[in-house]
Protein backbone atom coordinates (compact mmCIF):
# COMPACT_ATOMS: atom_id res chain seq x y z
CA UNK A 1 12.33 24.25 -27.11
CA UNK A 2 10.40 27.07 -26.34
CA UNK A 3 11.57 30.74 -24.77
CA UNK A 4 12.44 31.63 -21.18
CA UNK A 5 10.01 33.55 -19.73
CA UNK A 6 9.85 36.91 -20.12
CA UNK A 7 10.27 39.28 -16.73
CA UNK A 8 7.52 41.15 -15.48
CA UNK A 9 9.25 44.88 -17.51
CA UNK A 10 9.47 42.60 -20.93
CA UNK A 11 5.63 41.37 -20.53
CA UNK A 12 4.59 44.89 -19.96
CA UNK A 13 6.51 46.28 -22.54
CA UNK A 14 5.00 44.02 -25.15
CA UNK A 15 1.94 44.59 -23.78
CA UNK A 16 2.23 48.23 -24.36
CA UNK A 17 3.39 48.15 -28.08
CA UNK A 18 1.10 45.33 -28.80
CA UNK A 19 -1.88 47.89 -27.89
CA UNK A 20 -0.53 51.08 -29.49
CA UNK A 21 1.55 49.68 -32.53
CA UNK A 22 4.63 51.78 -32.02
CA UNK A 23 5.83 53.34 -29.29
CA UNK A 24 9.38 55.43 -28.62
CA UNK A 25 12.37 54.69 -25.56
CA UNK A 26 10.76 57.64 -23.91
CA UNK A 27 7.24 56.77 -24.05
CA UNK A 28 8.10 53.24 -22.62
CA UNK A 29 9.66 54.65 -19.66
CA UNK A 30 7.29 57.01 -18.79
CA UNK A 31 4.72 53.88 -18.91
CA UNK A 32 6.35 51.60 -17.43
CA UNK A 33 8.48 53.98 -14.46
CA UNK A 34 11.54 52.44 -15.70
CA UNK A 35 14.57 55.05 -16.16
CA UNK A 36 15.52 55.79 -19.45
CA UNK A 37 19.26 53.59 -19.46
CA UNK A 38 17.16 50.34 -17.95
CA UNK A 39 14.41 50.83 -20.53
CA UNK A 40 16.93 51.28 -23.57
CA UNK A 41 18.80 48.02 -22.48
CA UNK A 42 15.77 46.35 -21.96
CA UNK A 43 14.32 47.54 -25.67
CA UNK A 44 18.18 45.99 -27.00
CA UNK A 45 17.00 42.49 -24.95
CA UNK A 46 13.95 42.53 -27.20
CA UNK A 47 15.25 43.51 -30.12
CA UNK A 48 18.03 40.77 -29.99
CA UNK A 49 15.80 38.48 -29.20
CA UNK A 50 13.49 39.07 -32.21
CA UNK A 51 10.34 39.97 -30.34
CA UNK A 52 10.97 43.91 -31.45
CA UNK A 53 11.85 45.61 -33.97
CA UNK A 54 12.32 49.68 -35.20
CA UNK A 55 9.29 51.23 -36.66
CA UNK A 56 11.06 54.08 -38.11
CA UNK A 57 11.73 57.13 -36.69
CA UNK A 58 8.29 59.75 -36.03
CA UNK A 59 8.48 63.77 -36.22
CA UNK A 60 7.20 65.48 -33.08
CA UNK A 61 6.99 69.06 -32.71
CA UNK A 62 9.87 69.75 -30.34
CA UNK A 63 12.92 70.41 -31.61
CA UNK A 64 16.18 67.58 -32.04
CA UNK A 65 15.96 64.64 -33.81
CA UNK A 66 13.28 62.82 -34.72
CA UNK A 67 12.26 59.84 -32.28
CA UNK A 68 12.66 55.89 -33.16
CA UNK A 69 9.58 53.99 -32.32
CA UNK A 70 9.62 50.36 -31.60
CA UNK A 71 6.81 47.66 -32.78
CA UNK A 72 6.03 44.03 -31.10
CA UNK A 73 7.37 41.83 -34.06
CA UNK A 74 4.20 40.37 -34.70
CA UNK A 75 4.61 38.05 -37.78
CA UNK A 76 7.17 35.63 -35.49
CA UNK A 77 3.69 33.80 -35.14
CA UNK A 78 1.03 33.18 -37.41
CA UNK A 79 -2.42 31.48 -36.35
CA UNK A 80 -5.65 30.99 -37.83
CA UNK A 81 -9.42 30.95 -36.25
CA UNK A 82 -12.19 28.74 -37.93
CA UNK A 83 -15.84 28.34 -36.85
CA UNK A 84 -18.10 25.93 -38.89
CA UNK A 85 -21.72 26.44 -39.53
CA UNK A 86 -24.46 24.27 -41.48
CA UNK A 87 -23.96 26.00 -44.58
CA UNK A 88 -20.58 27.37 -44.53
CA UNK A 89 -16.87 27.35 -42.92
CA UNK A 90 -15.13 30.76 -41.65
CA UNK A 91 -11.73 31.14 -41.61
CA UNK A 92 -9.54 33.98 -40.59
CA UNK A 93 -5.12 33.73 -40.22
CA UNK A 94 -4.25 36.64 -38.17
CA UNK A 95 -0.48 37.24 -37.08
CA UNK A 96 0.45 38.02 -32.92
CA UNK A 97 -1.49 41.21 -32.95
CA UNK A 98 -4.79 39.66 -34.03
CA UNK A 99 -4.67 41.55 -36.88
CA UNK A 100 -6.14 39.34 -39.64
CA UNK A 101 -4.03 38.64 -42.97
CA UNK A 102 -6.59 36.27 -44.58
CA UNK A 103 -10.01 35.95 -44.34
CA UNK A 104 -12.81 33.99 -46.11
CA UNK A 105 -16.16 32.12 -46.00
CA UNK A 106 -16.33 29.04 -47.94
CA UNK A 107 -19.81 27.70 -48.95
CA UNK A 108 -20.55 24.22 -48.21
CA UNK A 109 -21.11 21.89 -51.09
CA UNK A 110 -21.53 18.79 -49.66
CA UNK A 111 -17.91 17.73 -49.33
CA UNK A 112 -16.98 16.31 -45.48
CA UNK A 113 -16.86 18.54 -43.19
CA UNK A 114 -12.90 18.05 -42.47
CA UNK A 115 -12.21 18.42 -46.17
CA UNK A 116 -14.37 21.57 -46.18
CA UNK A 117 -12.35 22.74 -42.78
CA UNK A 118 -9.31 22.35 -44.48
CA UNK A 119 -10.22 24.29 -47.87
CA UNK A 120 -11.37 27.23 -45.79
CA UNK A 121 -8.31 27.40 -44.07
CA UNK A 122 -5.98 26.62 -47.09
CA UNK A 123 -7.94 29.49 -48.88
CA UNK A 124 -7.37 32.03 -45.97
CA UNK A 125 -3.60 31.52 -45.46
CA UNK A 126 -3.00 31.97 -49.63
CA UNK A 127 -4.72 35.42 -49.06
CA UNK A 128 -2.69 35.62 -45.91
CA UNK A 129 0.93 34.72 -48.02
CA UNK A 130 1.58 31.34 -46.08
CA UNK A 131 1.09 27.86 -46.43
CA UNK A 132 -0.88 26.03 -43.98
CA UNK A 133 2.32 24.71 -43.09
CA UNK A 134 3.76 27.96 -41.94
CA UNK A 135 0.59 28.24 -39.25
CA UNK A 136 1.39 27.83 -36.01
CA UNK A 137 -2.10 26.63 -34.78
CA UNK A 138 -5.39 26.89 -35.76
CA UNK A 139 -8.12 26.20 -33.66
CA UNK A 140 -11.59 25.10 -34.90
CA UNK A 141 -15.07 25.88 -33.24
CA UNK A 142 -16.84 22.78 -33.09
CA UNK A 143 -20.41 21.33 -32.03
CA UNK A 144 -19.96 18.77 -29.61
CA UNK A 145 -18.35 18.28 -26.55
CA UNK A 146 -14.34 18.51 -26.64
CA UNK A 147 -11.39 16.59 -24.53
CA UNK A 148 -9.51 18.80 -22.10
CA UNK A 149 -6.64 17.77 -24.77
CA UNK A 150 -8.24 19.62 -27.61
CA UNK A 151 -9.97 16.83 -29.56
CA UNK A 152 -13.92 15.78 -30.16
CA UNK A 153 -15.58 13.64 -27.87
CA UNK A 154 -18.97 13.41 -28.87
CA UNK A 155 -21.31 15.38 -31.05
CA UNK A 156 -24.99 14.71 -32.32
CA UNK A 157 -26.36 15.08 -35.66
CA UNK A 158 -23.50 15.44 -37.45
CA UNK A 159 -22.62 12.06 -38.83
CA UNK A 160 -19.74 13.33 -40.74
CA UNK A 161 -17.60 15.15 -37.92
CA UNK A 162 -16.57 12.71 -35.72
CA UNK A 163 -13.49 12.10 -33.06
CA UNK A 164 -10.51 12.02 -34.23
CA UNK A 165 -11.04 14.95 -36.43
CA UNK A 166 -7.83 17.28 -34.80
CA UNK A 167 -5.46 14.48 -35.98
CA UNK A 168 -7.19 14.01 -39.59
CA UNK A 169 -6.90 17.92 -40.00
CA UNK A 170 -3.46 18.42 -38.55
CA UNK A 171 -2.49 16.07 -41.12
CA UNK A 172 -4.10 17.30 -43.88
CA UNK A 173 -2.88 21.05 -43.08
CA UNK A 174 0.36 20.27 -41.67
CA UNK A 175 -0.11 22.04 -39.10
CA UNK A 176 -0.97 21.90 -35.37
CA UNK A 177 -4.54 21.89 -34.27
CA UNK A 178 -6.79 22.27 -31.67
CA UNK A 179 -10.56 22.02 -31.09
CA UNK A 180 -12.68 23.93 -29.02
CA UNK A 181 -16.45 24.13 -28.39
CA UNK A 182 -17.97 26.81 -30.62
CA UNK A 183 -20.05 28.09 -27.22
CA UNK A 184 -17.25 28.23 -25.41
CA UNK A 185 -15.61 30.12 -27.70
CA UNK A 186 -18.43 32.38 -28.81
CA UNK A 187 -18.63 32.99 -24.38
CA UNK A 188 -14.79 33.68 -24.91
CA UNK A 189 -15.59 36.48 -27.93
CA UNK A 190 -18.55 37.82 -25.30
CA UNK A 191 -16.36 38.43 -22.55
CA UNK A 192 -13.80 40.57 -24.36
CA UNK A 193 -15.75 42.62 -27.01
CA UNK A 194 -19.54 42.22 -25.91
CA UNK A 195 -21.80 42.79 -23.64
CA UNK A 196 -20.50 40.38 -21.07
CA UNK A 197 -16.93 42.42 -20.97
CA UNK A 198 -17.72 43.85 -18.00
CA UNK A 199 -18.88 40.90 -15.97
CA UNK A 200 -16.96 38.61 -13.89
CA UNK A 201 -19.58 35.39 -13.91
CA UNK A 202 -21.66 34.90 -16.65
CA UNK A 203 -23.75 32.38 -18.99
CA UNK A 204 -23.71 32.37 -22.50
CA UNK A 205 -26.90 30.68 -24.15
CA UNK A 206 -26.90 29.53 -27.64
CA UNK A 207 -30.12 29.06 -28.98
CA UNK A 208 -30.20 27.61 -32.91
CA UNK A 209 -29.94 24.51 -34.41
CA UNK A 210 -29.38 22.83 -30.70
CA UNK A 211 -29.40 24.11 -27.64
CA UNK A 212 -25.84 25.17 -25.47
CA UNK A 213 -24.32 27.03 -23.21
CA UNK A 214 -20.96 28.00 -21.55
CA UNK A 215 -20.34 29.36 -18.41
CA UNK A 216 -17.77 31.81 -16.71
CA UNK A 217 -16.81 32.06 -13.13
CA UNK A 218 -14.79 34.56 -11.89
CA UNK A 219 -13.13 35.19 -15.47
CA UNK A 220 -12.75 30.59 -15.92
CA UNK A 221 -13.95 29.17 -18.22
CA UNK A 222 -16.15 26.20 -16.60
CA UNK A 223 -15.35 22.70 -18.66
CA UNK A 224 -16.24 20.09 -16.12
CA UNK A 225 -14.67 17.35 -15.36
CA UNK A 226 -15.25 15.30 -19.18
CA UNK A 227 -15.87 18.63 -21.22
CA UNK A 228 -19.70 18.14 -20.74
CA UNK A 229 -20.37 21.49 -18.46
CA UNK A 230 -22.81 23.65 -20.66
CA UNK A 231 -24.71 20.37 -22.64
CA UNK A 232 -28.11 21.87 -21.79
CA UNK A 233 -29.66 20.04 -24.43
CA UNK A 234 -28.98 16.62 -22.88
CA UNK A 235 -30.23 18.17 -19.61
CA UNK A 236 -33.49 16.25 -18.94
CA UNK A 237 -37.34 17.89 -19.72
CA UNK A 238 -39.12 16.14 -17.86
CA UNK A 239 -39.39 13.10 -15.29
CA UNK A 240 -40.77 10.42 -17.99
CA UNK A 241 -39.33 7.32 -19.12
CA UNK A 242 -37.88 8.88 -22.23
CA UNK A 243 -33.93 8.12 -22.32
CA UNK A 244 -32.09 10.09 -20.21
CA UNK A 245 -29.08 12.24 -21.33
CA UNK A 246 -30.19 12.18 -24.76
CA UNK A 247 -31.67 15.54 -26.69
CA UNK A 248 -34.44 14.01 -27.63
CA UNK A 249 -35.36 13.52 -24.24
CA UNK A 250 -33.09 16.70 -22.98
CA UNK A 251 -34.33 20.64 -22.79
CA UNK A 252 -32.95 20.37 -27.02
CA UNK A 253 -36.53 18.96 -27.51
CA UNK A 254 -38.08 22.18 -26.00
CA UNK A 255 -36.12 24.34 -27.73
CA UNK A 256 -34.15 23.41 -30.30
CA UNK A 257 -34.72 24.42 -33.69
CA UNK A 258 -36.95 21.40 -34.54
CA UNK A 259 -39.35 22.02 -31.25
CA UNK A 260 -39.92 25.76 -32.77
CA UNK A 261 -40.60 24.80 -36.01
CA UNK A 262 -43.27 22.16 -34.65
CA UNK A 263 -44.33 24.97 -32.33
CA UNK A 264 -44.50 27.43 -35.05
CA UNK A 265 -47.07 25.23 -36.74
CA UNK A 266 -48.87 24.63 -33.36
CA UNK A 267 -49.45 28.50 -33.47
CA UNK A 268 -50.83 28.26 -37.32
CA UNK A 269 -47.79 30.31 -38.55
CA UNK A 270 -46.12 27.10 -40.47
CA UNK A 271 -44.14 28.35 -43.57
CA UNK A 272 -42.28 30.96 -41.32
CA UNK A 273 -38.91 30.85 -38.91
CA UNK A 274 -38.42 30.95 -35.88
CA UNK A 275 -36.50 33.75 -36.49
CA UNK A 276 -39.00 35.65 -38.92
CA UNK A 277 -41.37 35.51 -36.47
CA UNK A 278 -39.28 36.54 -33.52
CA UNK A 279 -37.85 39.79 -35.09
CA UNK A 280 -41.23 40.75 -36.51
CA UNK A 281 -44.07 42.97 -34.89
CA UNK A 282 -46.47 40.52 -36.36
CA UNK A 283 -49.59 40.46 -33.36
CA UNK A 284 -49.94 36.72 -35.57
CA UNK A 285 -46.77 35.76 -33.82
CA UNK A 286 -47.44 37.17 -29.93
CA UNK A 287 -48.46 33.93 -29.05
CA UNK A 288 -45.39 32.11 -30.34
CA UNK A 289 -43.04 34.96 -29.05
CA UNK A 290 -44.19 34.81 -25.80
CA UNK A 291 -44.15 30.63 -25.08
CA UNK A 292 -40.44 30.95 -26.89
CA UNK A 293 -39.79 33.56 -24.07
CA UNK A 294 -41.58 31.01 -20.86
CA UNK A 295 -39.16 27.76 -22.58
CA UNK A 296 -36.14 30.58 -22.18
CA UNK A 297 -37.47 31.29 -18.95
CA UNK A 298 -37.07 28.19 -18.04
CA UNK A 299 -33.37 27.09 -19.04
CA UNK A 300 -32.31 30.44 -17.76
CA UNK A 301 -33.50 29.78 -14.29
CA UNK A 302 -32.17 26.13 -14.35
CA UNK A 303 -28.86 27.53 -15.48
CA UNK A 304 -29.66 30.53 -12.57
CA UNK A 305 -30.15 28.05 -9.74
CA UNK A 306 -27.30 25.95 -10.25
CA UNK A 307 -24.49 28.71 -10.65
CA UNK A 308 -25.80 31.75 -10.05
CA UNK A 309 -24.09 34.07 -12.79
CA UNK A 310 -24.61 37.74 -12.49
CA UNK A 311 -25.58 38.01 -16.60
CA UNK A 312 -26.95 35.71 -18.99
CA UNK A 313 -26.15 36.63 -22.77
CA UNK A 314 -28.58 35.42 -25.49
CA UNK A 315 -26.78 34.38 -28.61
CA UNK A 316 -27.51 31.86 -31.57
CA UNK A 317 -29.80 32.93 -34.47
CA UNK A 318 -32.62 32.51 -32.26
CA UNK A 319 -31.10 34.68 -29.50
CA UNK A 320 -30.08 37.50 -31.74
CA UNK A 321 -33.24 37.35 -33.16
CA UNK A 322 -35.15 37.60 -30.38
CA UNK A 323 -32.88 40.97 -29.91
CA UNK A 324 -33.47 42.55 -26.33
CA UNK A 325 -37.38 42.12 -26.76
CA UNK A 326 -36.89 38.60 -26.09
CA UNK A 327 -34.23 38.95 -23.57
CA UNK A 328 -36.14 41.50 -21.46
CA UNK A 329 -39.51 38.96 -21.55
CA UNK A 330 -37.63 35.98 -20.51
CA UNK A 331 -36.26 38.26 -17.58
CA UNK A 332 -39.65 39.72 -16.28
CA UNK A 333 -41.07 36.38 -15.89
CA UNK A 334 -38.05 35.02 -13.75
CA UNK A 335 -38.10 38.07 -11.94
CA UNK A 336 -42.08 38.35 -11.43
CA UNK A 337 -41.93 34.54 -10.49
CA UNK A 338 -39.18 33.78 -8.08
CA UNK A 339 -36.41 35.57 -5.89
CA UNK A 340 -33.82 34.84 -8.96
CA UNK A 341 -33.03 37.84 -10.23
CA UNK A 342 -30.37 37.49 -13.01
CA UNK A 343 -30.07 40.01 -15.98
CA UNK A 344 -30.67 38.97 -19.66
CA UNK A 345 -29.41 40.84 -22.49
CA UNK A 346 -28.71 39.94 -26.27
CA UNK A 347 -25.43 39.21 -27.46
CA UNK A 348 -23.34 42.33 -28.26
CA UNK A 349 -21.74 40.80 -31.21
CA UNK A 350 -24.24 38.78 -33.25
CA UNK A 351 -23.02 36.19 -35.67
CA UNK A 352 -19.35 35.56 -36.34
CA UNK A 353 -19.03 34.95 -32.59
CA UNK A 354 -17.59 31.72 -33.01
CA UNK A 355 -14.62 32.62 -35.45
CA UNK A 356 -13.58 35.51 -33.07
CA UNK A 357 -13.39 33.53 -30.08
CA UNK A 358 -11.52 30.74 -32.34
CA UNK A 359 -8.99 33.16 -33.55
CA UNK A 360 -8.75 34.90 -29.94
CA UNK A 361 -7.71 31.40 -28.60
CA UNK A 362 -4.94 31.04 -31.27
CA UNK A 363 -3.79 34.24 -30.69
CA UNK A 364 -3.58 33.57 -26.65
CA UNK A 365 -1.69 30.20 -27.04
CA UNK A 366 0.82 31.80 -29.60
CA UNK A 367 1.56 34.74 -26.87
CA UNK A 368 1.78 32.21 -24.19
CA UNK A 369 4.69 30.26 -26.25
CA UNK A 370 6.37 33.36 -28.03
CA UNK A 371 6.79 35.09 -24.57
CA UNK A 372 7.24 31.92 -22.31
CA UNK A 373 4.13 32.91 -20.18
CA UNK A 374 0.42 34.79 -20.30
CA UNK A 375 0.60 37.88 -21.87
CA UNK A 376 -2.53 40.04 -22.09
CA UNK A 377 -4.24 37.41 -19.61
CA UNK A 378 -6.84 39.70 -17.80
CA UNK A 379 -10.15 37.16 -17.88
CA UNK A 380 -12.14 39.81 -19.06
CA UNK A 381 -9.63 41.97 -21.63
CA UNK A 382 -6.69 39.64 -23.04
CA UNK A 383 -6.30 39.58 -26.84
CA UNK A 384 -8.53 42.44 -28.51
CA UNK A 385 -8.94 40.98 -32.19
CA UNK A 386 -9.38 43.34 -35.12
CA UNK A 387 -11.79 41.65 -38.04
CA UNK A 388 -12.89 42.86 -41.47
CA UNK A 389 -16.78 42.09 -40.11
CA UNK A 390 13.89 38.96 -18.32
CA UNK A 391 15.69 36.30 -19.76
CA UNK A 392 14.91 35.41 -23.38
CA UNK A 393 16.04 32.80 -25.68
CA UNK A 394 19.57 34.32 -27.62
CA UNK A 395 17.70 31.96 -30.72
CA UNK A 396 15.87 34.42 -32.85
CA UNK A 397 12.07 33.26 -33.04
CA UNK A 398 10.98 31.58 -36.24
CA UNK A 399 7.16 30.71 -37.02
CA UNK A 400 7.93 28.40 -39.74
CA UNK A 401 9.98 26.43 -37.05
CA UNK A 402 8.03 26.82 -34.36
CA UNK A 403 5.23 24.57 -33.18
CA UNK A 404 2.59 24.04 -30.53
CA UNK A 405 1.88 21.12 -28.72
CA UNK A 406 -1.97 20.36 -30.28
């Protein structure tokens, strides 16, 4: 059964100690405008209630004793982030703070991909001190589109990962979990620590092996209606009689990875990246540079006319190494050909996107149980993770006990 809510005064004094760690009676109440008698019996609330605890007392330079400070007990919870790539898994268990306790990256060697999801996480809760047992979520970035429930729908290319993975990997880690498009949740990572933190509507575009994209309006998160919104690489190329909703048939065939390796060797530069060439000064590679740029162009001003965003973030291993060079090109042309004027920049956290968005999500869902309602739920500022790279429940919280719906 999960906690009351907190009141409006608890949320914002977890809020507070959650941002600066500790915090004494008399710096609450000069924060929060709360006399000194309410905020001391509201501090006792907390305390009872296992959601704070003393941080020891801290020397200041007037004189009388020493002040207690207070801390947000952030181990009642303890979550865990994973983002899958081609070659490897990341995995990070962090407790309520976001602070991470574990962290790895685990090769892949050819085992399925759930088995290989669940090593990586088994391997960063033993650094962490827990069993996967003792998690209360993790949620996995995943290719593919996901259910409004939290579990794959349909993904291509990846024979191996298919629905039904959340209930083989709950099982297998004994643990709740939840799956979440890694675009969405690289958009998620963008709008709190990069360069899309200060912008209420924007488009993420992920441009690697495939082609994606995830949009947010007015600080939401657009799904659509069947978790397809942001599937630009089953968006049609062209008006032939090629399959439709398909990425061979879809903008995927214009740029995804495979259409820039076969346009690499168009431009006589086979051997080479796409990403070599994009991030070198190579006057070999203008040519290829600048049609990448146009087939950018392009997507950007489909995704431009349809919602409009104010900023459209580059991201992917194409994106980031395209860097701003590419960015800015793709922007003159819109701008030189049409009245769309939207502004493209890089992404402002590069790779590992995926894993901080992941772990940001687990964090959020966590708060929103512990504390019976949205803490830290700004759309543009919630959660802040840290990486290596008025009525509450009398029951004292336990995360060993304690468990999500998935």
């Amino acid at each position: 059964m999960a906690p009351k809510a907190l009141s409006v005064n608890e949320l914002r004094v977890i809020e507070l100690l959650l941002a600066h760690r500790s915090l004494s009676r008399s710096d609450l109440a000069a924060a929060t405008g709360l006399s000194k008698p309410a905020t001391n019996d509201l501090i006792a609330r907390l305390v009872e209630a296992g959601l704070v605890v003393e941080a020891g007392e801290v020397g200041t330079s007037r004189r009388g004793p020493n002040a207690m400070h207070f801390r947000a007990a952030t181990d009642v919870a303890v979550v865990a982030g994973v983002e899958m790539q081609p070659t490897h898994v990341s995995a990070v268990v962090a407790d309520l703070a976001g602070d991470p306790l574990g962290e790895v990256d685990v090769p892949r060697r050819g085992e399925d991909a759930a088995a290989h999801v669940a090593t990586a996480v088994r391997a960063a809760a033993i650094e962490a001190g827990h069993e996967t047992a003792h998690l209360w979520q993790v949620v996995v970035g995943t290719p593919g589109v996901v259910t409004p429930d939290g579990d794959l729908d349909f993904v291509s290319e990846h024979p191996d990962w298919r629905t039904g993975q959340r209930d083989r990997l709950a099982t297998a880690l004994r643990c709740p979990v939840h799956l979440e498009n890694d675009v969405n949740l690289a958009a998620l990572a963008e709008a709190r620590t990069g360069n899309a933190r200060d912008a209420a509507s924007f488009t993420l575009l992920r441009l690697d092996e495939g082609l994606g994209a995830a949009t947010v309006l007015d600080g939401a998160l657009l799904r659509g209606a069947h978790g397809y919104a942001g599937e630009l690489g089953l968006a049609p190329a062209g008006f032939d009689e090629a399959p439709i909703g398909t990425p061979d048939a879809g903008l995927q065939c214009k740029l995804g990875r495979r259409a820039l390796q076969e346009l690499l060797g168009d431009c006589d530069l086979g051997g080479r990246t796409p990403e070599q060439v994009l991030a070198s000064d190579d006057p070999a590679g203008a040519g290829f540079r600048s049609e990448v740029a146009r087939r950018v162009a392009v997507v950007v001003t489909t995704v431009c006319t349809l919602l409009d965003p104010e900023l459209v973030v580059l991201t992917g291993s194409v994106g980031i190494a395209g860097g701003d060079r590419l960015a800015h090109a793709a922007e003159t042309l819109i701008r030189g050909a049409s009245p769309l004027r939207p502004r493209v920049v890089p992404t402002g956290i590069g790779a590992g996107a995926g894993v901080t968005g992941a772990l940001a999500l687990a964090v959020d869902h966590a708060r929103d149980h512990v504390y019976g309602r949205p803490a830290h739920r700004r759309p543009q500022s919630p959660t802040t993770i840290r990486s290596k790279s008025s009525q509450l429940s009398p029951t004292r919280l336990d995360a060993r006990t304690r468990r999500s719906p998935s």
